[in-house]
N, C-alpha and C. Protein backbone atom coordinates (compact mmCIF):
# COMPACT_ATOMS: atom_id res chain seq x y z
N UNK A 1 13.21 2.78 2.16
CA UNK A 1 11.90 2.19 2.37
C UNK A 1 11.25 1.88 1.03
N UNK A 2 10.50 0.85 1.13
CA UNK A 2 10.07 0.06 -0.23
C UNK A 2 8.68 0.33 -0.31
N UNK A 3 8.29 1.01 -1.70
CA UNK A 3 7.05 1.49 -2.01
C UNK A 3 5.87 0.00 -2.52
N UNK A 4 4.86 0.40 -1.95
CA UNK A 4 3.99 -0.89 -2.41
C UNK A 4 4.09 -1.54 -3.50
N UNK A 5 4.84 -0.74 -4.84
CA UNK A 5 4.68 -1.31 -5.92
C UNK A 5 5.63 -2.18 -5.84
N UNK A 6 7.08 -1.62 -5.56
CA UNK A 6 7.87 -2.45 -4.98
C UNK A 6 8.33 -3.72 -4.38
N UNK A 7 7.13 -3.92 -3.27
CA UNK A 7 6.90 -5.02 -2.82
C UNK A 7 6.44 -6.33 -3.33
N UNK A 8 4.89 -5.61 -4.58
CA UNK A 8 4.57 -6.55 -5.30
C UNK A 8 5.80 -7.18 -6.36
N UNK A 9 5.94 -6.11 -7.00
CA UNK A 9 7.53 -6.37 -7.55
C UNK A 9 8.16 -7.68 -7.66
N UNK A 10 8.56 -7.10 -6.25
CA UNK A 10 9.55 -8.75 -5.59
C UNK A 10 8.91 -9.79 -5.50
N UNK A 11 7.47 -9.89 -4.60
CA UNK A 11 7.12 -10.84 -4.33
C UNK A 11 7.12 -11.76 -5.46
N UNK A 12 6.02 -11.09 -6.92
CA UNK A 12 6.12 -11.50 -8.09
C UNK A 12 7.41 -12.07 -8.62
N UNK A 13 8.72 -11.73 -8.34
CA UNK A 13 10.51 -11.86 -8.93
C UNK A 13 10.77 -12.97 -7.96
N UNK A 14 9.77 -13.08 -6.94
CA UNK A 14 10.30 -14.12 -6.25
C UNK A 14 9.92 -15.87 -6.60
N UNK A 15 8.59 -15.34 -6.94
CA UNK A 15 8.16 -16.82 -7.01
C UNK A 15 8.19 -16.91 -8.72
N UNK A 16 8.99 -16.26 -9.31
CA UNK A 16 9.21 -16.44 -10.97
C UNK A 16 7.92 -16.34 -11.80
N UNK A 17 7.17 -15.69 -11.47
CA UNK A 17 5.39 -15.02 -11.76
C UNK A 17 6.00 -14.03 -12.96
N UNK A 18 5.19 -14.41 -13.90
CA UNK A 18 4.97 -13.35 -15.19
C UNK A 18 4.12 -12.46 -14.67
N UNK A 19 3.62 -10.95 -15.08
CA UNK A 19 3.24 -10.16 -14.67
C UNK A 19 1.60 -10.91 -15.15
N UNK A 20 1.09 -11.36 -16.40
CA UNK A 20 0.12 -11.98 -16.52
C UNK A 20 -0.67 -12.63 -15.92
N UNK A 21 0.51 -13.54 -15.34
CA UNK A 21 -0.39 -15.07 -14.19
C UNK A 21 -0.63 -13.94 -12.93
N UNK A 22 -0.08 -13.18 -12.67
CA UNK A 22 -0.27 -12.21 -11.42
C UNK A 22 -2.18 -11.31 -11.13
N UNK A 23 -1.23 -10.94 -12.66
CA UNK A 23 -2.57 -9.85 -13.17
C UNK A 23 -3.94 -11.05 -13.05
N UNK A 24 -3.80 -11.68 -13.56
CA UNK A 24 -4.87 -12.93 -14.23
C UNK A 24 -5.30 -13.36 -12.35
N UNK A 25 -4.76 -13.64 -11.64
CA UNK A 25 -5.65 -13.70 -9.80
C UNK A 25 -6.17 -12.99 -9.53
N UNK A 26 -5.14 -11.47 -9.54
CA UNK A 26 -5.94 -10.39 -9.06
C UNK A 26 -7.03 -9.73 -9.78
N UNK A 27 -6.95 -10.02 -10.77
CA UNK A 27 -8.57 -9.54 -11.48
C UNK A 27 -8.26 -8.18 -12.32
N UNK A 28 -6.84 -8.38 -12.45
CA UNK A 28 -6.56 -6.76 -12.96
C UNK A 28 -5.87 -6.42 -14.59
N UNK A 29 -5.41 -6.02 -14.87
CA UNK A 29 -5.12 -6.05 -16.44
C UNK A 29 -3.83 -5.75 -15.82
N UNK A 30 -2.78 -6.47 -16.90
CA UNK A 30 -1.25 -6.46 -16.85
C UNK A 30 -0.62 -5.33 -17.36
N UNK A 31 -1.40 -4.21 -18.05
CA UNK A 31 -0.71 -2.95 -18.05
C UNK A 31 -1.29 -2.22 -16.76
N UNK A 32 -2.21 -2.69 -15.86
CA UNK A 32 -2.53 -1.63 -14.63
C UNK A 32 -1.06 -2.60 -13.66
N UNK A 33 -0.78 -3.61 -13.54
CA UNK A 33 0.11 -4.05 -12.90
C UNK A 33 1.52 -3.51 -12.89
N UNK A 34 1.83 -3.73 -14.15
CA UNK A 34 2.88 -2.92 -14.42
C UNK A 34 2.74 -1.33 -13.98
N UNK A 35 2.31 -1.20 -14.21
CA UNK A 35 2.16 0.95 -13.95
C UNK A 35 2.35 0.49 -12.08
N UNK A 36 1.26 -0.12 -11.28
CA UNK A 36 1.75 -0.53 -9.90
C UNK A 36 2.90 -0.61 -9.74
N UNK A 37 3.30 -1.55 -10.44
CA UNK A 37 4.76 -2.41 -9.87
C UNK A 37 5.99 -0.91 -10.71
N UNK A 38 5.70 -0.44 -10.70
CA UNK A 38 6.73 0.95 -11.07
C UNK A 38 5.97 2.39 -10.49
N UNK A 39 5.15 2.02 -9.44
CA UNK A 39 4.60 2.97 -8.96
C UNK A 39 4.32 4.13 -9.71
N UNK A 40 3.69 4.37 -10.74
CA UNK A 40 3.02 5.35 -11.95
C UNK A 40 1.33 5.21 -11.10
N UNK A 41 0.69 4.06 -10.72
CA UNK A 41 -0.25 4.01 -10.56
C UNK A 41 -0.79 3.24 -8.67
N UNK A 42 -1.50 3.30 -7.95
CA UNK A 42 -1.68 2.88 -6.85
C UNK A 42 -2.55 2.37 -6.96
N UNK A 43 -2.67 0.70 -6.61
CA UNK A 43 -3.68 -0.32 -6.24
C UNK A 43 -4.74 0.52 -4.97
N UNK A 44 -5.69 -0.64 -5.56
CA UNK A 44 -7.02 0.26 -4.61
C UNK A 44 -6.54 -0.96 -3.31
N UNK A 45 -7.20 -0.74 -2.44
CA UNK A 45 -7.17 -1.30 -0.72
C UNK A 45 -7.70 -2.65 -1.00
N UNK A 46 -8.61 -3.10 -1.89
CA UNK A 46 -8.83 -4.13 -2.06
C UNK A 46 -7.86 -4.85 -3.21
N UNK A 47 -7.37 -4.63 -3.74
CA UNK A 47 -6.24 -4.69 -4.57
C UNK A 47 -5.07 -5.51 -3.83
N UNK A 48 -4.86 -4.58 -2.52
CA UNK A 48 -3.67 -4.98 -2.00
C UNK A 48 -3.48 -6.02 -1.06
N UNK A 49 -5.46 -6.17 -0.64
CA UNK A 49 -5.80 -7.24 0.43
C UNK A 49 -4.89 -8.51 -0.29
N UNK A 50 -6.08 -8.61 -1.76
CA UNK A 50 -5.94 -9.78 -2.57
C UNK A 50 -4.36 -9.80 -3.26
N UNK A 51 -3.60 -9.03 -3.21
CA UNK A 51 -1.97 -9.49 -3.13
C UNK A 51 -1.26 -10.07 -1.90
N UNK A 52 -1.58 -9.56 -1.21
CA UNK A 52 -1.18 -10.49 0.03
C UNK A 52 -1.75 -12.00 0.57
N UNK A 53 -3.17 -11.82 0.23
CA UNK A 53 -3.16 -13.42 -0.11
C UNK A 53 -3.01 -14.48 -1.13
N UNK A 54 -2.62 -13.92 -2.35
CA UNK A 54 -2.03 -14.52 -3.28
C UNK A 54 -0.85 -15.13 -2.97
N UNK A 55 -0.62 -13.68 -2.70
CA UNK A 55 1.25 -13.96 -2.44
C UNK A 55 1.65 -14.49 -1.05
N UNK A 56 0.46 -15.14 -0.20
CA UNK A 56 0.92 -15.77 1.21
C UNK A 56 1.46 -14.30 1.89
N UNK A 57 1.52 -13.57 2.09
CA UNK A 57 2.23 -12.26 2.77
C UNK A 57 1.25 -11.86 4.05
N UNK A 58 2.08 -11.33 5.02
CA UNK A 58 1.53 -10.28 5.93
C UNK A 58 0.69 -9.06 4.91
N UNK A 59 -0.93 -9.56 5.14
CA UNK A 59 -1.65 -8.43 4.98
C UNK A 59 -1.54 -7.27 5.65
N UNK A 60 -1.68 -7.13 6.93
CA UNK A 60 -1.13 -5.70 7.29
C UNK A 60 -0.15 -5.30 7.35
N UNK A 61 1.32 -6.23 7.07
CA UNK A 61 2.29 -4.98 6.49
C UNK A 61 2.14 -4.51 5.24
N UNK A 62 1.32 -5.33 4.28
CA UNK A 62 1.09 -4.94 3.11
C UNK A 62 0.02 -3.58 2.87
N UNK A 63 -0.88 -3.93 4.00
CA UNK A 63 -1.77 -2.63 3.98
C UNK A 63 -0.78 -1.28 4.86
N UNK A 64 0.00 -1.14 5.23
CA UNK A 64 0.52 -0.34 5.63
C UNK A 64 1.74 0.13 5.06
N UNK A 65 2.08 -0.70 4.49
CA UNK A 65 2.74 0.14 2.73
C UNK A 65 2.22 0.64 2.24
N UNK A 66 0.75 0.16 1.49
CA UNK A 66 -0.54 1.15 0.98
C UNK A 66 -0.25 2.04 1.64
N UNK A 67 -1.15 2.30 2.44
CA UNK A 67 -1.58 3.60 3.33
C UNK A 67 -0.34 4.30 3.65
N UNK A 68 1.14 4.33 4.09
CA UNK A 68 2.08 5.02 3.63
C UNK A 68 2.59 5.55 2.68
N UNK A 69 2.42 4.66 1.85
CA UNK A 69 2.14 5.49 -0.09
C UNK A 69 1.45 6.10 -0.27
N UNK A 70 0.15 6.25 0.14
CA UNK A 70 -0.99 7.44 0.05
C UNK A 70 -0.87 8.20 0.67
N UNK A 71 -0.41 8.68 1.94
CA UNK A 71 -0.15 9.60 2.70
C UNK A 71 1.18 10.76 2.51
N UNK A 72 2.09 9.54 2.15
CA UNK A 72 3.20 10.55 0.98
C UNK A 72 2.80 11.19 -0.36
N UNK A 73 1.85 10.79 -1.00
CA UNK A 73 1.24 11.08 -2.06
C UNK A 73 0.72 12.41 -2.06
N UNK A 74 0.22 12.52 -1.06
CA UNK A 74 -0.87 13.32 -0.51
C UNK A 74 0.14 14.58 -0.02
N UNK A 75 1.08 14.17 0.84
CA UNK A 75 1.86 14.98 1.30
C UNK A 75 2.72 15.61 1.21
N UNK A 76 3.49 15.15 -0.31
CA UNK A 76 4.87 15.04 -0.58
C UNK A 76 5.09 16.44 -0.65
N UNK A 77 4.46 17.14 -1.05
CA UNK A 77 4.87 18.93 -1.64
C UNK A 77 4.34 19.56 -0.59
N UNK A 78 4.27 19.52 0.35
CA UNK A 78 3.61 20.19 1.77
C UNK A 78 4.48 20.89 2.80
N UNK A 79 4.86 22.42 2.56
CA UNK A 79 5.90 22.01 3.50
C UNK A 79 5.59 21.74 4.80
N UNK A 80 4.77 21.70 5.56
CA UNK A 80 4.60 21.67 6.55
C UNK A 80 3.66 19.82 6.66
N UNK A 81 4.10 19.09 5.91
CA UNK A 81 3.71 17.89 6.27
C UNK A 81 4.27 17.08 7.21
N UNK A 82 5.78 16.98 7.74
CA UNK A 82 5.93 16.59 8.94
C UNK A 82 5.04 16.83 10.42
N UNK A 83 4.97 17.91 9.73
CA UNK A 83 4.22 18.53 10.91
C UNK A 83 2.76 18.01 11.35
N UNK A 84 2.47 18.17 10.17
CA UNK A 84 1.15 17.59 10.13
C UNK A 84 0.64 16.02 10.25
N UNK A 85 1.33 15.25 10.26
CA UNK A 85 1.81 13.83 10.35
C UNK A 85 1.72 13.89 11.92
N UNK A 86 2.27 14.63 12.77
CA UNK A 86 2.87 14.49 13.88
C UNK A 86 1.11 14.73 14.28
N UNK A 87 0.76 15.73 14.63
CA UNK A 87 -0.75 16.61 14.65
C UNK A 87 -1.36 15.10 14.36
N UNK A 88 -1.38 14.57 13.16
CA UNK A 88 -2.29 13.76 12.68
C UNK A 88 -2.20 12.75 13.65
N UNK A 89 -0.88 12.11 14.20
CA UNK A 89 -0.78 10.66 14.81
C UNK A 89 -1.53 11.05 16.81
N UNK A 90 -1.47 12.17 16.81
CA UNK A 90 -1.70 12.93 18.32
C UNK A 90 -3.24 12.45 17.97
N UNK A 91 -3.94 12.68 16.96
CA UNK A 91 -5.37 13.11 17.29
C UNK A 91 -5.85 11.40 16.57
N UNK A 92 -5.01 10.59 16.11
CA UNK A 92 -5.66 9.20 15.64
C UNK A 92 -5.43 8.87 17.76
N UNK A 93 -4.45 8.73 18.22
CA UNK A 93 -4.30 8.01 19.39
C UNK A 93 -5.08 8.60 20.10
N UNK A 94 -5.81 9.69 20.22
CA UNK A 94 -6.80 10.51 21.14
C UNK A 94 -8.09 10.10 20.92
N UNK A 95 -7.96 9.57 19.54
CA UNK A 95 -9.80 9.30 19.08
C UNK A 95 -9.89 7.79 19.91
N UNK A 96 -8.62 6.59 19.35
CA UNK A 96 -8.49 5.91 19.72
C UNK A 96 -9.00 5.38 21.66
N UNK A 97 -8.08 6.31 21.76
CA UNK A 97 -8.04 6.11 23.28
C UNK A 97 -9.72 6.05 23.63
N UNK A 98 -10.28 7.67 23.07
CA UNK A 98 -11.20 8.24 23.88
C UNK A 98 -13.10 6.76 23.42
N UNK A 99 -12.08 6.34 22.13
CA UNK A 99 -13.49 5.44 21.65
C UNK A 99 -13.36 3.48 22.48
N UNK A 100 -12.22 3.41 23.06
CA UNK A 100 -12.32 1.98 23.33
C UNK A 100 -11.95 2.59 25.00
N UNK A 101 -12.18 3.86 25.22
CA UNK A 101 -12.74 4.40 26.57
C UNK A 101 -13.60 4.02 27.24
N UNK A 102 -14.91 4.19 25.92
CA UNK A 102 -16.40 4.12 26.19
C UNK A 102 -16.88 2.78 26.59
């Protein structure tokens, strides 16, 4: 599975983008890009909106790379983070349910 930085990565390798002309849309400095694109550092949520429309891409698979990178982040040394993942997805679909209930 391919980490957000990753993705930008390619997208960037794809369309033959210097890390500059990249950096220079998104509003960001080409050493914070780089540290992204080698995952040292994680784009903020608005960060990743405005890569996906740069780069023409599915914004929400792009936001859901984010938010899977943060959640491993968060989790990685846990032993009991499977677990808790599982717990976690029970009580998002319960809130879910119980709020488009109302």
């Amino acid at each position: 599975m391919k980490r957000i930085g990753e993705i930008i990565r390619e997208l960037r390798e794809e369309k033959s983008l210097f890390l500059r002309q990249v950096a220079a849309e998104i509003e960001i400095d080409q050493a914070l890009l780089s540290k992204i694109e080698r995952s040292e550092r994680m784009p903020t949520r608005q960060q990743v909106k405005r890569f996906a429309q740069f780069f023409g891409t599915d914004e929400n698979e792009m936001l859901v790379a984010y938010l899977s990178d943060k959640l491993v982040h968060e989790l990685l040394n846990e032993e009991m983070a499977v677990k808790a993942m599982q717990v976690a997805e029970k009580k998002i679909n319960y809130i879910i349910k119980n709020k488009n209930g109302k």
